[in-house]
Protein backbone atom coordinates (compact mmCIF):
# COMPACT_ATOMS: atom_id res chain seq x y z
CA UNK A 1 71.37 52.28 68.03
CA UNK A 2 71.37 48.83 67.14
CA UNK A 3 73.82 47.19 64.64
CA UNK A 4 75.76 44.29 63.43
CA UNK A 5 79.34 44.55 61.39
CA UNK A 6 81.75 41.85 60.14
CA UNK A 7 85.65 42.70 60.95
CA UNK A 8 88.41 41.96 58.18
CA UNK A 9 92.06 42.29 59.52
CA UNK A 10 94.65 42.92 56.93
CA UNK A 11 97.76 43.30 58.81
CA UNK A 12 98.18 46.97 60.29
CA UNK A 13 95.28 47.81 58.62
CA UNK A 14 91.69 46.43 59.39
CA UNK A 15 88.51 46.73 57.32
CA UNK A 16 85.29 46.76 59.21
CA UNK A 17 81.96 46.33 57.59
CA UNK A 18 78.80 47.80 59.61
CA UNK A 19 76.01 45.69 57.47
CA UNK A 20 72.77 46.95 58.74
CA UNK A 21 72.70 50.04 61.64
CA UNK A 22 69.51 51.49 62.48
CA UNK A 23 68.79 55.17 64.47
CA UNK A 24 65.87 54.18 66.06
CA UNK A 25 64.87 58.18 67.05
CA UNK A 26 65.08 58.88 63.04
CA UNK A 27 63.88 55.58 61.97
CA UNK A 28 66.54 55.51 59.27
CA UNK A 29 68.61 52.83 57.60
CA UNK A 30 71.83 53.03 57.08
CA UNK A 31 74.55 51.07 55.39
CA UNK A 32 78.07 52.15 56.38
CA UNK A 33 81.91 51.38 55.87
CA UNK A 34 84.65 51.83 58.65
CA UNK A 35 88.63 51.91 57.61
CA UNK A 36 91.11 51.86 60.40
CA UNK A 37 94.56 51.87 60.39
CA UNK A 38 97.20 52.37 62.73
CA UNK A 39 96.86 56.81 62.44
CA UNK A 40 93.16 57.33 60.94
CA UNK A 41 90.08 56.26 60.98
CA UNK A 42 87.69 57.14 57.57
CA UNK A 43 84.21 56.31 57.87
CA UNK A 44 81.49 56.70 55.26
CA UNK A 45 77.79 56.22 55.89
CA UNK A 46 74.98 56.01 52.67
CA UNK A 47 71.65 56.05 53.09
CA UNK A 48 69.98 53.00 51.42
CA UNK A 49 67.71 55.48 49.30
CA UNK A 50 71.02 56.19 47.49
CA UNK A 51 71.80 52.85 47.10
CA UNK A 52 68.58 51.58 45.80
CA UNK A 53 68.92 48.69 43.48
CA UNK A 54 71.90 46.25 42.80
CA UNK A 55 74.19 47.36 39.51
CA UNK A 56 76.97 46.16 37.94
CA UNK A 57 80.34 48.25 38.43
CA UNK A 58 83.05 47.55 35.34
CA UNK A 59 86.57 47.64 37.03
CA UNK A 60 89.17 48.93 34.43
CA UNK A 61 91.90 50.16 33.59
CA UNK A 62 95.70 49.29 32.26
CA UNK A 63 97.43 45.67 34.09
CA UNK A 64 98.91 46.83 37.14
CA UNK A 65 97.00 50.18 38.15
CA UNK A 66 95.48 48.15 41.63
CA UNK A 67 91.91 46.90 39.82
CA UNK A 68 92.29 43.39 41.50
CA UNK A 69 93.14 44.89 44.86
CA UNK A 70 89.99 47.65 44.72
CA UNK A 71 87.81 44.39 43.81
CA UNK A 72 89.16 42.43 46.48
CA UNK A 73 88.27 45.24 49.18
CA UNK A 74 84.74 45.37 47.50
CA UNK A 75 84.04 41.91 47.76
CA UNK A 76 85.54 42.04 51.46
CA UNK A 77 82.86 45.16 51.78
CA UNK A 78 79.90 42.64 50.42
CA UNK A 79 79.99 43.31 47.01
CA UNK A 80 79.71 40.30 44.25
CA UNK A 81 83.00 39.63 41.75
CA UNK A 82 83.33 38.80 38.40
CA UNK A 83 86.13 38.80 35.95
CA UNK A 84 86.14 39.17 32.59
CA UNK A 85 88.17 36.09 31.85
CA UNK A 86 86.18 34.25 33.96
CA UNK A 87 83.04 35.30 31.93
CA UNK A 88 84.75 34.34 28.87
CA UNK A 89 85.41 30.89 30.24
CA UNK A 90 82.05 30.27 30.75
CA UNK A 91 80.70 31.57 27.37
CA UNK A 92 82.70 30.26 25.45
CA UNK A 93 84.50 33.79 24.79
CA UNK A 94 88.39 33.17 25.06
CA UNK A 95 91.25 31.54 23.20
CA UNK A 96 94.42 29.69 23.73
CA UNK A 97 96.97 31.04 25.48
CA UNK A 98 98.99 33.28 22.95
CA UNK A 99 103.04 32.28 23.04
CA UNK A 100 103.78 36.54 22.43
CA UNK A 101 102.36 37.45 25.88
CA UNK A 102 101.18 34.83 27.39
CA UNK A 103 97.18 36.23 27.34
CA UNK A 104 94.35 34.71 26.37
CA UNK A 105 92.71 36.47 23.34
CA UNK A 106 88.81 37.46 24.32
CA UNK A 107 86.13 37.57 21.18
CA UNK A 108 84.67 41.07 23.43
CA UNK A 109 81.86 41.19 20.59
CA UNK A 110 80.72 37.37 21.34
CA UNK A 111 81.16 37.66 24.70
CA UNK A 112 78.90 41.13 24.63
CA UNK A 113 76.15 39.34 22.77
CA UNK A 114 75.73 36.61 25.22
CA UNK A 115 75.73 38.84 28.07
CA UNK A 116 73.14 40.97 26.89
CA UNK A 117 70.41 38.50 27.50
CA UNK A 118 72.04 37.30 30.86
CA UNK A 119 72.07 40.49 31.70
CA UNK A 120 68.71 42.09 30.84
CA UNK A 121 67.91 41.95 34.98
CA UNK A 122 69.85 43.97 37.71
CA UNK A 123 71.94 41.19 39.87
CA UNK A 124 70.57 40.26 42.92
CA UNK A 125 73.89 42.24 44.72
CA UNK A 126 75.93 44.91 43.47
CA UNK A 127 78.71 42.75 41.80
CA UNK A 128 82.36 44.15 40.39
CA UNK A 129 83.71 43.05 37.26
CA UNK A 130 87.05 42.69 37.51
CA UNK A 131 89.60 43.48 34.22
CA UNK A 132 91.03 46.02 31.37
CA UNK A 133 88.36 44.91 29.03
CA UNK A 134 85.46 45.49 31.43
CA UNK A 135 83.89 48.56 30.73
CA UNK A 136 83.14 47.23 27.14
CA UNK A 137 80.47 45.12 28.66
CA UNK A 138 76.96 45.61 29.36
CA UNK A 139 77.34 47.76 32.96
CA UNK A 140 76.21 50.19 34.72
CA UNK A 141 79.12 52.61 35.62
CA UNK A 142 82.75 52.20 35.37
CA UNK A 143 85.92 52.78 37.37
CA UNK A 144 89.13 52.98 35.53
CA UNK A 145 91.97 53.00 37.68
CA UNK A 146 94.92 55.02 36.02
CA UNK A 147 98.76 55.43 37.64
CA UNK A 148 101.67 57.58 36.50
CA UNK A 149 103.83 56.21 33.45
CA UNK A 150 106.62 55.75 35.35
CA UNK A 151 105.59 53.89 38.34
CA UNK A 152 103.34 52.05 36.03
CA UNK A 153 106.52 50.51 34.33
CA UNK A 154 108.23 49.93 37.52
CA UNK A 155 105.05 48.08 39.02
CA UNK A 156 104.87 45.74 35.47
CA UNK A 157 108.75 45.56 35.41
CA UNK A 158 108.36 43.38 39.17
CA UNK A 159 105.65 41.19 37.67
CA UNK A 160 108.59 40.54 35.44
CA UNK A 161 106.79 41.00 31.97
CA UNK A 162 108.76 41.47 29.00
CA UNK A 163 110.12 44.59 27.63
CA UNK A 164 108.01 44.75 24.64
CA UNK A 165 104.20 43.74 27.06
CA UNK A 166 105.77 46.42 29.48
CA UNK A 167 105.83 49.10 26.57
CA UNK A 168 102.40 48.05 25.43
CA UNK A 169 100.87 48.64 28.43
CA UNK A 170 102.53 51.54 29.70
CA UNK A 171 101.97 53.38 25.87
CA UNK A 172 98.22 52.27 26.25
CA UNK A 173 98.31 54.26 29.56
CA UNK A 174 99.42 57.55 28.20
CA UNK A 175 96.85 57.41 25.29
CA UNK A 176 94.00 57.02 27.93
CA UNK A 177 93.30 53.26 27.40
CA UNK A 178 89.92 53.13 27.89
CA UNK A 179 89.15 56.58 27.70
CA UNK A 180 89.23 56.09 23.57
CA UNK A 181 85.90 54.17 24.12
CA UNK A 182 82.02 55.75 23.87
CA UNK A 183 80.55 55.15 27.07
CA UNK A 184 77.44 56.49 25.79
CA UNK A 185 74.84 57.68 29.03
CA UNK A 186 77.25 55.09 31.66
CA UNK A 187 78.49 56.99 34.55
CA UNK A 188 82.34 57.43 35.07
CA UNK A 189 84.85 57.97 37.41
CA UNK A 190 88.73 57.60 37.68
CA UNK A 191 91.42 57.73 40.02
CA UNK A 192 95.21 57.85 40.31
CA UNK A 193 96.36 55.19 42.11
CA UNK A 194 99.94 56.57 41.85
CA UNK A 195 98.94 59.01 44.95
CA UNK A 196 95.56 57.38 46.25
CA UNK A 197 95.72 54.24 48.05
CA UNK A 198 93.17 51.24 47.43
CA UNK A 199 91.27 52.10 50.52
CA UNK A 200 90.41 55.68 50.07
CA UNK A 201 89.65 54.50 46.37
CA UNK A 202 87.02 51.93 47.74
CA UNK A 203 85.40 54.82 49.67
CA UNK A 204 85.48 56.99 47.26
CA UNK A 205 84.13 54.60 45.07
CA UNK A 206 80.99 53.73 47.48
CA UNK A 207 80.59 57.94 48.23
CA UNK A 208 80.06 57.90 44.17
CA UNK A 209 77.49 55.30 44.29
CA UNK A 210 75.53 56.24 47.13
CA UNK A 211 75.28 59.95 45.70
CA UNK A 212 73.78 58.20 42.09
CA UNK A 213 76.50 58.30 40.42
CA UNK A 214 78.00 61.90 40.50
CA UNK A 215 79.44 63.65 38.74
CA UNK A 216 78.71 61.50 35.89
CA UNK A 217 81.91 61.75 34.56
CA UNK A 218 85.52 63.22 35.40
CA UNK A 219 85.53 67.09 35.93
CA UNK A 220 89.17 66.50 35.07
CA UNK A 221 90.64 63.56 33.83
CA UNK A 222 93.66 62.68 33.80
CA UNK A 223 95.99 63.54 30.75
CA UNK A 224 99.99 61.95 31.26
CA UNK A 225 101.14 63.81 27.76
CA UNK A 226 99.60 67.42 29.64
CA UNK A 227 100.69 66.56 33.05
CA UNK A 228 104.53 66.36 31.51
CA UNK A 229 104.41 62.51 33.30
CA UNK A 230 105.60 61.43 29.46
């Protein structure tokens, strides 16, 4: 078996990428992802058949649920990143900073409407787009990243935000953020980052893809209010 693979330390825990790896008795071609760490090794192999074709992944979820630090392992994988402020930048999509919170107001709508000619073709590589407002774009599946009120609070409460963006986002949590939206025929898939750790979401996210998407959308998702997390 031939192969080549790029290697990504990370401090105890290192991220290796096989690129291309070919079993020359079945003639078949492979793409595969490696994660070791000091105790276990998790390794996830997808055919390219599953893979076929680029697609653009919408990253979401509430401010502090780990969406930059899935991306991050993507792009470290191979995968193109985007984020929606970024986007907004370009197209002339965003505001001035607001003095209440300190964000940048996006016009989604305008910012929809120029994609959707942009993005009439698949990308060239599978590319992530990074941020809360992402899955109201023009993708192709989306992973929202969810975590437990309380630890949600506690992770916004050491980015020192302010009581009242702290409530916001932790409220906007419990209702389901972007669950309230119509995702219309665009796969989904969420995870609780409150118990799974970026790495095992990153494979779990690539098992997902490779398998076309499935399931299509959560067999269970997660509800705070039923869980008693309120």
């Amino acid at each position: 078996m031939s192969n080549m693979f790029s290697f990504v330390s990370r401090g105890s825990m290192a991220l290796i990428q096989l690129t291309d790896s070919v079993i020359i008795d079945r003639g078949a071609s492979f793409l595969g992802q490696c994660y070791a760490s000091t105790r276990s090794v998790l390794v996830i192999f997808a055919t390219r058949e599953g893979m076929d074709g680029a697609f653009r992944l919408a990253m979401s979820g509430s401010p502090g649920t780990g969406k930059s630090t899935v991306s991050s392992l993507l792009g470290d994988m191979g995968y193109s990143l985007e984020n929606v402020e970024s986007l907004a930048e370009y197209f002339g999509c965003i505001g001035e900073v607001d003095p209440r919170d300190g964000a940048r107001p996006i016009d989604v709508e305008k910012l929809q409407q120029k994609l959707e000619s942009e993005w009439k073709q698949s990308p060239s590589n599978t590319t992530v787009i990074d941020g809360h407002l992402s899955h109201l774009l023009g993708v192709d599946c989306v992973v929202i990243l969810r975590c437990r009120p309380r630890e949600l609070r506690e992770r916004l409460a050491e980015r020192s935000y302010s009581s009242q963006k702290i409530d916001e986002n932790v409220d906007w949590e419990i209702l389901g953020g972007p669950w309230t939206e119509d995702f219309g025929e665009v796969p989904i898939i969420e995870f609780d980052t409150s118990c799974d750790s970026a790495e095992s979401v990153v494979a779990s996210i690539i098992q997902w893809a490779s398998d076309g998407f499935k399931p299509r959308s959560p067999r269970n998702p997660i509800d705070w209010v039923g869980r008693g997390e309120v």
